[in-house]
C-alpha atoms as a PDB file:
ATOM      1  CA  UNK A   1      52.247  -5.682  80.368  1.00  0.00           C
ATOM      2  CA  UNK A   2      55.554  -4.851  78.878  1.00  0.00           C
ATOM      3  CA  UNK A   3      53.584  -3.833  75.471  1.00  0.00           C
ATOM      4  CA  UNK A   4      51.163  -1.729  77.318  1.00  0.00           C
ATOM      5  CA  UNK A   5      54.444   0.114  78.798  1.00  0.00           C
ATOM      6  CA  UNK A   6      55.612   0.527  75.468  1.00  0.00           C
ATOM      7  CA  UNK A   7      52.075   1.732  74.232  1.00  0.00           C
ATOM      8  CA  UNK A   8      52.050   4.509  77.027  1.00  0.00           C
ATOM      9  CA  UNK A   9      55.661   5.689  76.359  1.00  0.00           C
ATOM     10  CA  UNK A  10      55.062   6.369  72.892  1.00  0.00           C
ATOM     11  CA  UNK A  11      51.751   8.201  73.408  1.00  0.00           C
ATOM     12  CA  UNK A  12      53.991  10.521  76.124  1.00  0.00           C
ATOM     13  CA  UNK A  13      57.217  11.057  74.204  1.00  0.00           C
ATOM     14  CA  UNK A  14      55.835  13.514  71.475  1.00  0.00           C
ATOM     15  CA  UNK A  15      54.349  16.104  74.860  1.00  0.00           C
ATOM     16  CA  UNK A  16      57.899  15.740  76.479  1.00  0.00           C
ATOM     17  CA  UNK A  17      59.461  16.623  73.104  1.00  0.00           C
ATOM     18  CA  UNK A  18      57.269  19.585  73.017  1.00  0.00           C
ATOM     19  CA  UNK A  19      57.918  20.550  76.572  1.00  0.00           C
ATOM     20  CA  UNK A  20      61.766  20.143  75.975  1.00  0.00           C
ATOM     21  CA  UNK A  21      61.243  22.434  73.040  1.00  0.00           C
ATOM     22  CA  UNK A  22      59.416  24.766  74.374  1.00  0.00           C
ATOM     23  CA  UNK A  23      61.947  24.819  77.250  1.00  0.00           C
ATOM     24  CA  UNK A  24      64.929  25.597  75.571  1.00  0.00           C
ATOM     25  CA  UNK A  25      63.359  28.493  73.292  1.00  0.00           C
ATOM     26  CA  UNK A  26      62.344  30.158  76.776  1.00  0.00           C
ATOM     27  CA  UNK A  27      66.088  29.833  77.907  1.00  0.00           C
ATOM     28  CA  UNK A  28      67.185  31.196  74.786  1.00  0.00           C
ATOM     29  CA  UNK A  29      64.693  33.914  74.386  1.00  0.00           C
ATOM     30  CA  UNK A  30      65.236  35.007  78.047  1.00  0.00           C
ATOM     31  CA  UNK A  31      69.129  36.620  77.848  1.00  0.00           C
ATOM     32  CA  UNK A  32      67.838  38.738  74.685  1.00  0.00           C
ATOM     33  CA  UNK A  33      64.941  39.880  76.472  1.00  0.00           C
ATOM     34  CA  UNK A  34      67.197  41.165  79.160  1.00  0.00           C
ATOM     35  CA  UNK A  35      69.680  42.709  76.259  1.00  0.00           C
ATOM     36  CA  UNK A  36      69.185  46.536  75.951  1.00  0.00           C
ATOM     37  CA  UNK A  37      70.238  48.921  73.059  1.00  0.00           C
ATOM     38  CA  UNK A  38      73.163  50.960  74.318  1.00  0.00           C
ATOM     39  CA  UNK A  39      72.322  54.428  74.510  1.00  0.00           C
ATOM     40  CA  UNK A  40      74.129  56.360  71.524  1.00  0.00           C
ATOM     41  CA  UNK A  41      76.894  58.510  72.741  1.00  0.00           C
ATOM     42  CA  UNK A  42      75.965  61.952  74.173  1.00  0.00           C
ATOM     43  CA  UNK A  43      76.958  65.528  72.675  1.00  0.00           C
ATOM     44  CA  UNK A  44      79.710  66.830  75.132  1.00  0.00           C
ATOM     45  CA  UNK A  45      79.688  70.474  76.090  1.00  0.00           C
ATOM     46  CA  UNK A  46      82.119  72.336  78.094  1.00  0.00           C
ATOM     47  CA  UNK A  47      81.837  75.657  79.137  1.00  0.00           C
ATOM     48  CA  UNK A  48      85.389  77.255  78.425  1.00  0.00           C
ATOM     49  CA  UNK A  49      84.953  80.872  79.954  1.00  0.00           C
ATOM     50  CA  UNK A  50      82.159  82.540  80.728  1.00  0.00           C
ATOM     51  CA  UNK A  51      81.539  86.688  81.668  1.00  0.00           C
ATOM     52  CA  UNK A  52      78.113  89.220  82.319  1.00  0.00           C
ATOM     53  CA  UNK A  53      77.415  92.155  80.246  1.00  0.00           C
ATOM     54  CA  UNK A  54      75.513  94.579  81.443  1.00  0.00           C
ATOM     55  CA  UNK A  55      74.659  96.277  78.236  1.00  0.00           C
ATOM     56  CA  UNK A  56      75.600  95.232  74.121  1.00  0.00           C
ATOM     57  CA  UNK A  57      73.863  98.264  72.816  1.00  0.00           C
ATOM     58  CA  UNK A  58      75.378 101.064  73.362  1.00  0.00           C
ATOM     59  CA  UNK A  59      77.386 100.912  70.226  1.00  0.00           C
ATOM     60  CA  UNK A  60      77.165  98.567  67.039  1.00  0.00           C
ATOM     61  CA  UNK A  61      79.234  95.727  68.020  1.00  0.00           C
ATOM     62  CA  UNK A  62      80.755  92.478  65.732  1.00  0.00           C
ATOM     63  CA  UNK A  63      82.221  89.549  66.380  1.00  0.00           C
ATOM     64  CA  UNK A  64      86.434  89.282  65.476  1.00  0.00           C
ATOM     65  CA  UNK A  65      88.792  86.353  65.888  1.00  0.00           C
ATOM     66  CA  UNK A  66      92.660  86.196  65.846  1.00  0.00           C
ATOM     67  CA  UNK A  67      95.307  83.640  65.860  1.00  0.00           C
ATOM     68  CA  UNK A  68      97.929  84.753  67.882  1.00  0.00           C
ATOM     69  CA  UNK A  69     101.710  82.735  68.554  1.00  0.00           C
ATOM     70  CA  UNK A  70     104.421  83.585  71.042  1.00  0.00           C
ATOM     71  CA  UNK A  71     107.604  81.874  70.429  1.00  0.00           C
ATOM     72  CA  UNK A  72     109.085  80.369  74.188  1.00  0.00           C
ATOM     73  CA  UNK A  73     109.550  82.854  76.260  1.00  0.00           C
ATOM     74  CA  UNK A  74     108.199  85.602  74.384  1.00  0.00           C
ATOM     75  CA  UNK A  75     105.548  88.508  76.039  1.00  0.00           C
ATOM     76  CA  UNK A  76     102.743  90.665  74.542  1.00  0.00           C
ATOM     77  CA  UNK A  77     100.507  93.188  75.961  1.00  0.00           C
ATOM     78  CA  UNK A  78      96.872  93.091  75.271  1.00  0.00           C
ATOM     79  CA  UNK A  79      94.557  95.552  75.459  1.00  0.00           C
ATOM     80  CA  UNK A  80      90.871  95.938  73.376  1.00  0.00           C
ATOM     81  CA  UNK A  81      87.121  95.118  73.577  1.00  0.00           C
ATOM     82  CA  UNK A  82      85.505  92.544  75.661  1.00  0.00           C
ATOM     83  CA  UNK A  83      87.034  89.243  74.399  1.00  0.00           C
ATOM     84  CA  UNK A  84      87.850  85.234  75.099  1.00  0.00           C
ATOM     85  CA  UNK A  85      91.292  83.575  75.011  1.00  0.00           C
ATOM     86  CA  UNK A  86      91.785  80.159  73.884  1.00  0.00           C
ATOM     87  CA  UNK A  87      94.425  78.006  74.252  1.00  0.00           C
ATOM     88  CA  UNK A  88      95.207  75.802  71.406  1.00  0.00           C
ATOM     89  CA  UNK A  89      99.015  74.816  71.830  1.00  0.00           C
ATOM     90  CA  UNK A  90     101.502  75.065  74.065  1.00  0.00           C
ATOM     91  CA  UNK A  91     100.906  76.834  77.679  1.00  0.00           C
ATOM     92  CA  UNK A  92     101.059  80.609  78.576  1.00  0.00           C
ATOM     93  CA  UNK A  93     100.766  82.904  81.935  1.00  0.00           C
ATOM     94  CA  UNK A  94      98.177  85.407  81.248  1.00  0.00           C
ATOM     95  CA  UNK A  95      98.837  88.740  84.125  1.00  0.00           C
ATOM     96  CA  UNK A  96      95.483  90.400  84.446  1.00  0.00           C
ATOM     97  CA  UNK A  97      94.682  92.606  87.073  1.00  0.00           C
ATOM     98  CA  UNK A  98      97.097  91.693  89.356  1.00  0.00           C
ATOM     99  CA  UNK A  99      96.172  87.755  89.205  1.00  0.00           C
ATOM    100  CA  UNK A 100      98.088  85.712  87.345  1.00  0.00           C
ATOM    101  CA  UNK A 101      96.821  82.474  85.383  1.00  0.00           C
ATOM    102  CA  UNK A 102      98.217  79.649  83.469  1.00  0.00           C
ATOM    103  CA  UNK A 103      96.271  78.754  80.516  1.00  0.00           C
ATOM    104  CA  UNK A 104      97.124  74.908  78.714  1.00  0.00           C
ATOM    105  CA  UNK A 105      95.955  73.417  75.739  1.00  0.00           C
ATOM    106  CA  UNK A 106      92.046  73.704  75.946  1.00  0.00           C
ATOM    107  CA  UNK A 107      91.702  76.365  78.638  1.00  0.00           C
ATOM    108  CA  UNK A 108      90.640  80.015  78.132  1.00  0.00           C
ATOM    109  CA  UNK A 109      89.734  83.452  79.956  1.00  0.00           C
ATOM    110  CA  UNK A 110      87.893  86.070  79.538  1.00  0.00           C
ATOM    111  CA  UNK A 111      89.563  89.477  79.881  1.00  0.00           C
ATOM    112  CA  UNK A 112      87.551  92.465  80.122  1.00  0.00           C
ATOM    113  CA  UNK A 113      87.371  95.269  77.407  1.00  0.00           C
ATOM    114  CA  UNK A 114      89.890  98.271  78.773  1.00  0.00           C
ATOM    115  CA  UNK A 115      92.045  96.250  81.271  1.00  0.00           C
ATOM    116  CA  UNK A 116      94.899  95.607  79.742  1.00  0.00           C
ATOM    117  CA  UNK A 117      96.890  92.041  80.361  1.00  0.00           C
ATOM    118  CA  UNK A 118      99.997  90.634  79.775  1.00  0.00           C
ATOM    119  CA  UNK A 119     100.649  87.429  78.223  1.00  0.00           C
ATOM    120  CA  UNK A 120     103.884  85.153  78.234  1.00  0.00           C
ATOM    121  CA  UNK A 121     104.497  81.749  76.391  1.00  0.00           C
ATOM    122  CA  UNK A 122     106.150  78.834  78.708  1.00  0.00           C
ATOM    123  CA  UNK A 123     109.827  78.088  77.674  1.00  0.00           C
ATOM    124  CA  UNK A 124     108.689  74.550  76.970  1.00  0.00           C
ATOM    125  CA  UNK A 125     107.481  75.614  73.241  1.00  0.00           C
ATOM    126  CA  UNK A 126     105.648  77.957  71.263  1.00  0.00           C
ATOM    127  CA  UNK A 127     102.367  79.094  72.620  1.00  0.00           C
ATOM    128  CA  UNK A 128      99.005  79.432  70.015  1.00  0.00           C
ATOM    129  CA  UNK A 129      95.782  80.740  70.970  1.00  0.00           C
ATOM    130  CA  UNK A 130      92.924  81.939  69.543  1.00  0.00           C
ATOM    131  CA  UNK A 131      91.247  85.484  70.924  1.00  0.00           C
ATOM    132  CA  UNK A 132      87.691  86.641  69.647  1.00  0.00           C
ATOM    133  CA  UNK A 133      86.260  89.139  69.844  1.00  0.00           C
ATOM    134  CA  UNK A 134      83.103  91.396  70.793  1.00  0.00           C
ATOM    135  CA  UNK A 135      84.249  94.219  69.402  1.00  0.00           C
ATOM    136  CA  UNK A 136      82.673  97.668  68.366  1.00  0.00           C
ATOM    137  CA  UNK A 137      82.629  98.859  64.829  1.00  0.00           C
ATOM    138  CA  UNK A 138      85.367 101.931  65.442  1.00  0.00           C
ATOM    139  CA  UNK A 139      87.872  98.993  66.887  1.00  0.00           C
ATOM    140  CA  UNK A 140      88.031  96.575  64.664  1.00  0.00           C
ATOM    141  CA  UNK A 141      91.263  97.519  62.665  1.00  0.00           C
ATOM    142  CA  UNK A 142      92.872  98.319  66.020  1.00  0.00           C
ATOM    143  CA  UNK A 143      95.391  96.024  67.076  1.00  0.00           C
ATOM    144  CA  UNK A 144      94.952  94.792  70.496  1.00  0.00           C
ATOM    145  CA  UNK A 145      98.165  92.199  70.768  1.00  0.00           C
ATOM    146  CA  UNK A 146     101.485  93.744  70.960  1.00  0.00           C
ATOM    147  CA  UNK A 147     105.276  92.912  68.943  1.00  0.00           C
ATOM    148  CA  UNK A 148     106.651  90.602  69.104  1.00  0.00           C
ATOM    149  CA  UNK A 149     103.454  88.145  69.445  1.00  0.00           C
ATOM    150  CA  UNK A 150     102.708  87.127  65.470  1.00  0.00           C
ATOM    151  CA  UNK A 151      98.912  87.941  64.992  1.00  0.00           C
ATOM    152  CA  UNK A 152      96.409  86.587  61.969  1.00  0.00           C
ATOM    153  CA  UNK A 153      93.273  87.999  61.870  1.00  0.00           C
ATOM    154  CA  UNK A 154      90.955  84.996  60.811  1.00  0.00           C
ATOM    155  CA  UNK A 155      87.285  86.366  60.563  1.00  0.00           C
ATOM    156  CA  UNK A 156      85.025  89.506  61.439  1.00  0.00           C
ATOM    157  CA  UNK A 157      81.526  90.180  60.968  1.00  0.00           C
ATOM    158  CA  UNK A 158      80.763  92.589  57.571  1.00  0.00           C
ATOM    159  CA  UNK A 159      78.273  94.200  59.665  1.00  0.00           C
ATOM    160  CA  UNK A 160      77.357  94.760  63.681  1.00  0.00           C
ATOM    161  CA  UNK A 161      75.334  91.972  64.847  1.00  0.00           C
ATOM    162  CA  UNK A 162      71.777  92.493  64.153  1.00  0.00           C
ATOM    163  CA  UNK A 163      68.912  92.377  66.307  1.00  0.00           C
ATOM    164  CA  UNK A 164      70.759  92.716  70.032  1.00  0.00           C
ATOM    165  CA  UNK A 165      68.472  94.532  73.042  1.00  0.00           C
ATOM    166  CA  UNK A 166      68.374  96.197  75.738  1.00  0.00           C
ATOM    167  CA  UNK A 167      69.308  94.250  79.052  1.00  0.00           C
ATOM    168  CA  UNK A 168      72.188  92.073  79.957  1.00  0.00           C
ATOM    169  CA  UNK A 169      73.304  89.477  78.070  1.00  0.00           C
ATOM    170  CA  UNK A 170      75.869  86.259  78.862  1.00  0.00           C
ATOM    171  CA  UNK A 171      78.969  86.106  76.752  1.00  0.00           C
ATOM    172  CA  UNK A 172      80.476  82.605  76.935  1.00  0.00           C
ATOM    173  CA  UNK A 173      82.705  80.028  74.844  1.00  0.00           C
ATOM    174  CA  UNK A 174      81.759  76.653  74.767  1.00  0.00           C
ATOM    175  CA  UNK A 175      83.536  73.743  73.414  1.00  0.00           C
ATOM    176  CA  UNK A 176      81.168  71.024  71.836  1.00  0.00           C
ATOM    177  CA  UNK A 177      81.825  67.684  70.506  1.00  0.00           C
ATOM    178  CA  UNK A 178      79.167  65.348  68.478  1.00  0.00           C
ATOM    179  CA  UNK A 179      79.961  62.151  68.162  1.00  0.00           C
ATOM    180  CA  UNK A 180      80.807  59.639  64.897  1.00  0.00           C
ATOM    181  CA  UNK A 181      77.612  59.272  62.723  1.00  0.00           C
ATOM    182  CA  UNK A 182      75.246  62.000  64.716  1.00  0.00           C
ATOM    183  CA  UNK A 183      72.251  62.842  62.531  1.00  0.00           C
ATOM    184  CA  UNK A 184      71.435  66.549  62.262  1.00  0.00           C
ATOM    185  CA  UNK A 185      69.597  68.119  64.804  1.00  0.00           C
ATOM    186  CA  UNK A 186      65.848  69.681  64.494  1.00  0.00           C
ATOM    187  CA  UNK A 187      65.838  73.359  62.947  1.00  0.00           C
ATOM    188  CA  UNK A 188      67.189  75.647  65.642  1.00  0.00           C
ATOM    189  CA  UNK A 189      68.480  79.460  66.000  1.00  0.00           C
ATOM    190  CA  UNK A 190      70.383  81.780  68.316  1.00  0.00           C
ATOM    191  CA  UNK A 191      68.554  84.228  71.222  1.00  0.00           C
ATOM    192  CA  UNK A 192      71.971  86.420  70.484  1.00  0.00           C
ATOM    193  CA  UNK A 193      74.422  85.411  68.088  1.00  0.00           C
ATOM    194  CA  UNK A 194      77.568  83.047  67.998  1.00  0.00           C
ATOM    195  CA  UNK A 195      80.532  82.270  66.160  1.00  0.00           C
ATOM    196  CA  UNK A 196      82.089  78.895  65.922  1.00  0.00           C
ATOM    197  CA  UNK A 197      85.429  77.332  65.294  1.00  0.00           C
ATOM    198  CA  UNK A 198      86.199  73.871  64.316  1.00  0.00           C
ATOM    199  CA  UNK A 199      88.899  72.276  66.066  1.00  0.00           C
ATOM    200  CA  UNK A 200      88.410  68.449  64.673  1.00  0.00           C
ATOM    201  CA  UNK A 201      86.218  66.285  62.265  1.00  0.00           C
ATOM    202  CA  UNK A 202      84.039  67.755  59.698  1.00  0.00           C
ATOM    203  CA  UNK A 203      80.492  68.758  60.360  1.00  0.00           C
ATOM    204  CA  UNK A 204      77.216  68.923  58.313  1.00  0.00           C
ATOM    205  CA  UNK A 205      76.356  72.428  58.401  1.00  0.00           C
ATOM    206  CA  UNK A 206      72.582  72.726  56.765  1.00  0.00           C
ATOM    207  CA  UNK A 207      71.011  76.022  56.267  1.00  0.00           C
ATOM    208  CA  UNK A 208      68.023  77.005  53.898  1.00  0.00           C
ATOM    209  CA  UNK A 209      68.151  73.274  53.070  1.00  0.00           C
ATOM    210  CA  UNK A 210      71.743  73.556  51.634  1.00  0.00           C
ATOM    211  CA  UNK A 211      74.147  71.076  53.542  1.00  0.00           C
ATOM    212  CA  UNK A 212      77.961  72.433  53.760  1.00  0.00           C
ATOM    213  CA  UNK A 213      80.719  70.389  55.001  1.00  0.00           C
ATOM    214  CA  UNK A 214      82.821  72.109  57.966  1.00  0.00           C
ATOM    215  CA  UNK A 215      86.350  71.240  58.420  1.00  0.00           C
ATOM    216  CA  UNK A 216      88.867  72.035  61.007  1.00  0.00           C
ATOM    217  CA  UNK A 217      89.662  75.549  60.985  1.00  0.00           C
ATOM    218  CA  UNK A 218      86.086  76.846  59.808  1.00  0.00           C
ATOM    219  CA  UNK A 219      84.188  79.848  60.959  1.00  0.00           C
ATOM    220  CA  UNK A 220      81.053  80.035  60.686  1.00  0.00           C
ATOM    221  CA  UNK A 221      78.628  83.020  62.056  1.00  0.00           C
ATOM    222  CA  UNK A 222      75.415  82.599  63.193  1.00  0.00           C
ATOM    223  CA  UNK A 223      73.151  85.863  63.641  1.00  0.00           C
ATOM    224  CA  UNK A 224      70.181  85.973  65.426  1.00  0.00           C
ATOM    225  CA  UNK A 225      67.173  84.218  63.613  1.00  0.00           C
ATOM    226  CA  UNK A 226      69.224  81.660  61.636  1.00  0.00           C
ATOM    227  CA  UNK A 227      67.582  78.599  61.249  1.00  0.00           C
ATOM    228  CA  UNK A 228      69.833  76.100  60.934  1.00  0.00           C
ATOM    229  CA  UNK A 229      70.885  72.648  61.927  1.00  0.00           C
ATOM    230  CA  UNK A 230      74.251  70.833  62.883  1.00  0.00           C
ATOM    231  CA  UNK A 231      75.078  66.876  62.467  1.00  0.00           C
ATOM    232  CA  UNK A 232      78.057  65.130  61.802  1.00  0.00           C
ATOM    233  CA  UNK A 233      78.046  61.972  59.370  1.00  0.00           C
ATOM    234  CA  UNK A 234      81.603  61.463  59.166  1.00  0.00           C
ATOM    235  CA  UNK A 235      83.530  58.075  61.147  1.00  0.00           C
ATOM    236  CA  UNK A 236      85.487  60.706  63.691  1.00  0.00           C
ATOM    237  CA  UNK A 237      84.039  63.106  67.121  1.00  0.00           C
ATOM    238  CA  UNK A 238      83.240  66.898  65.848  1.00  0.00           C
ATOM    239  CA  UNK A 239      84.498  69.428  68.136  1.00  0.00           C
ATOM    240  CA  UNK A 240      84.466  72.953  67.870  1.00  0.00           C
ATOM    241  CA  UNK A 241      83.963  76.303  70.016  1.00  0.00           C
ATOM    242  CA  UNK A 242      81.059  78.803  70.270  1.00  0.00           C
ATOM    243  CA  UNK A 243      81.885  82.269  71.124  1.00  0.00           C
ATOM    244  CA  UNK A 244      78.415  83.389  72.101  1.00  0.00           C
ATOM    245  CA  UNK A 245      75.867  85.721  73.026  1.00  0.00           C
ATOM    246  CA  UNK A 246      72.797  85.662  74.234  1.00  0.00           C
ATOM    247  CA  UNK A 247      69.977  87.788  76.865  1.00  0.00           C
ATOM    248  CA  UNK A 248      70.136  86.889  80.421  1.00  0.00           C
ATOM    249  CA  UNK A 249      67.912  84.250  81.363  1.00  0.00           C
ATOM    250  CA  UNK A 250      67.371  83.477  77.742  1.00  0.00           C
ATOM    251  CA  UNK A 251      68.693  79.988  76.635  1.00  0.00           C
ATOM    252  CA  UNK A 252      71.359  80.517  73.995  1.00  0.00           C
ATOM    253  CA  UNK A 253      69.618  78.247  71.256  1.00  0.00           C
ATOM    254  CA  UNK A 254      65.837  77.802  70.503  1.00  0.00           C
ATOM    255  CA  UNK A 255      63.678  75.452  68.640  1.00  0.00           C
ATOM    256  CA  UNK A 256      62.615  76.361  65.228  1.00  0.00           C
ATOM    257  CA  UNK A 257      61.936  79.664  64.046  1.00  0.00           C
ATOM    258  CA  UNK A 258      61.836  82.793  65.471  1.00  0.00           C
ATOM    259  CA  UNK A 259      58.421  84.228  65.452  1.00  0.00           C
ATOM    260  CA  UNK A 260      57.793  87.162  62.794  1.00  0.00           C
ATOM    261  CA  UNK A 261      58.653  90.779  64.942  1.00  0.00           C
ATOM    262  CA  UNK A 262      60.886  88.905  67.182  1.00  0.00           C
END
């Protein structure tokens, strides 16, 4: 009898040694099944300041941006073209139209072309901003910030931008950040036209299949029908600003090339 047990145990052990197997590779497979890939982190975009034109034909316009500092206390009148403030240091009270607004670091405004405004740093510290432009062709040597601010003029367009119609059109600035290791995005081009400031990282900026690395304080100008693609390989977040343009109703960027007559 006690053979016969013996007999029947061995001829068992070899399933249950299976089973047990079998068992623990389930419990083991089962927390990975229920793992998921993190999602990559998302492109951030922030819509700065934002205005309506009614028309950007009348005259040849181009695109103009300044650096401008205020030392603490310090005031400067402003007067010119349709344009976007930005701050990038420090804080200042912007009087414009008899509302007044405090801009801090990141903030901006959009001030209209012919109203003039008035612009004082806080007495915490110097106060930096950047203002661009849309700006006709007769204005751009005219100098729209007032002694004692201390103005740079970083960039302007050689020539107006091309291809703009008839119709409204949104002006905006838009701060953008891609994050650490982003590929480069499909082929792409502008409805109006934008131009872009880097604020932080360095961005791969490909165009007619040449690749340029963007550092902080680049501009670069993109005209209407400009294929072109933005990533960002390097180990820190790319953000910059686009000061933009583009026909009401129309999205600002579109998918690969713009048709031939367009």
């Amino acid at each position: 009898m006690v053979r016969r047990l013996s007999v029947a145990l061995e001829a068992i052990m070899p399933h249950w040694t299976t089973g047990l197997l079998l068992l623990g590779a389930m419990t083991l497979a089962a927390p990975a099944a229920g793992q998921t890939t993190p999602a990559p982190p998302a492109i951030t975009r922030t819509a700065v300041a934002t205005a309506k034109l009614s028309t950007v034909t009348d005259v040849p316009l181009h695109f103009k941006a300044l650096s401008v500092t205020l030392q603490p206390g310090e005031a400067s009148k402003v007067s010119g073209a349709n344009g976007i403030l930005y701050q990038i240091s420090g804080s200042a009270e912007v009087a414009l139209g008899g509302a007044t607004k405090v801009l801090s670091a990141g903030e901006g405004l959009f001030i209209p072309g012919g109203i003039p405004a008035v612009l004082k740093a806080s007495s915490g510290g110097p106060s930096t901003f950047l203002h661009f432009f849309l700006v006709p062709a007769v204005e751009l040597d005219r100098s729209t910030e007032t002694a004692p601010a201390v103005v740079t003029d970083l960039y302007r367009t050689a020539a107006p931008i091309p291809d703009l119609k008839p119709g409204g059109y949104d002006l905006n600035l838009t701060r953008i950040t891609f994050p650490a290791q982003m590929p480069s995005n499909p082929p792409h081009y502008r409805s109006g036209a934008a131009l872009y400031y880097i604020l932080a990282g360095t961005g791969a900026n490909t165009v007619d299949g040449k690749t340029t690395a963007r550092g902080p304080g680049s501009l670069i100008y993109e005209p209407h029908g400009l294929v072109h693609q933005w990533g960002n390989p390097g180990n820190e977040p790319l953000t910059f600003l686009a000061f933009n343009i583009n026909p009401e109703g129309v999205a600002a960027v579109l998918p690969a090339a713009p048709a031939k007559g367009q």
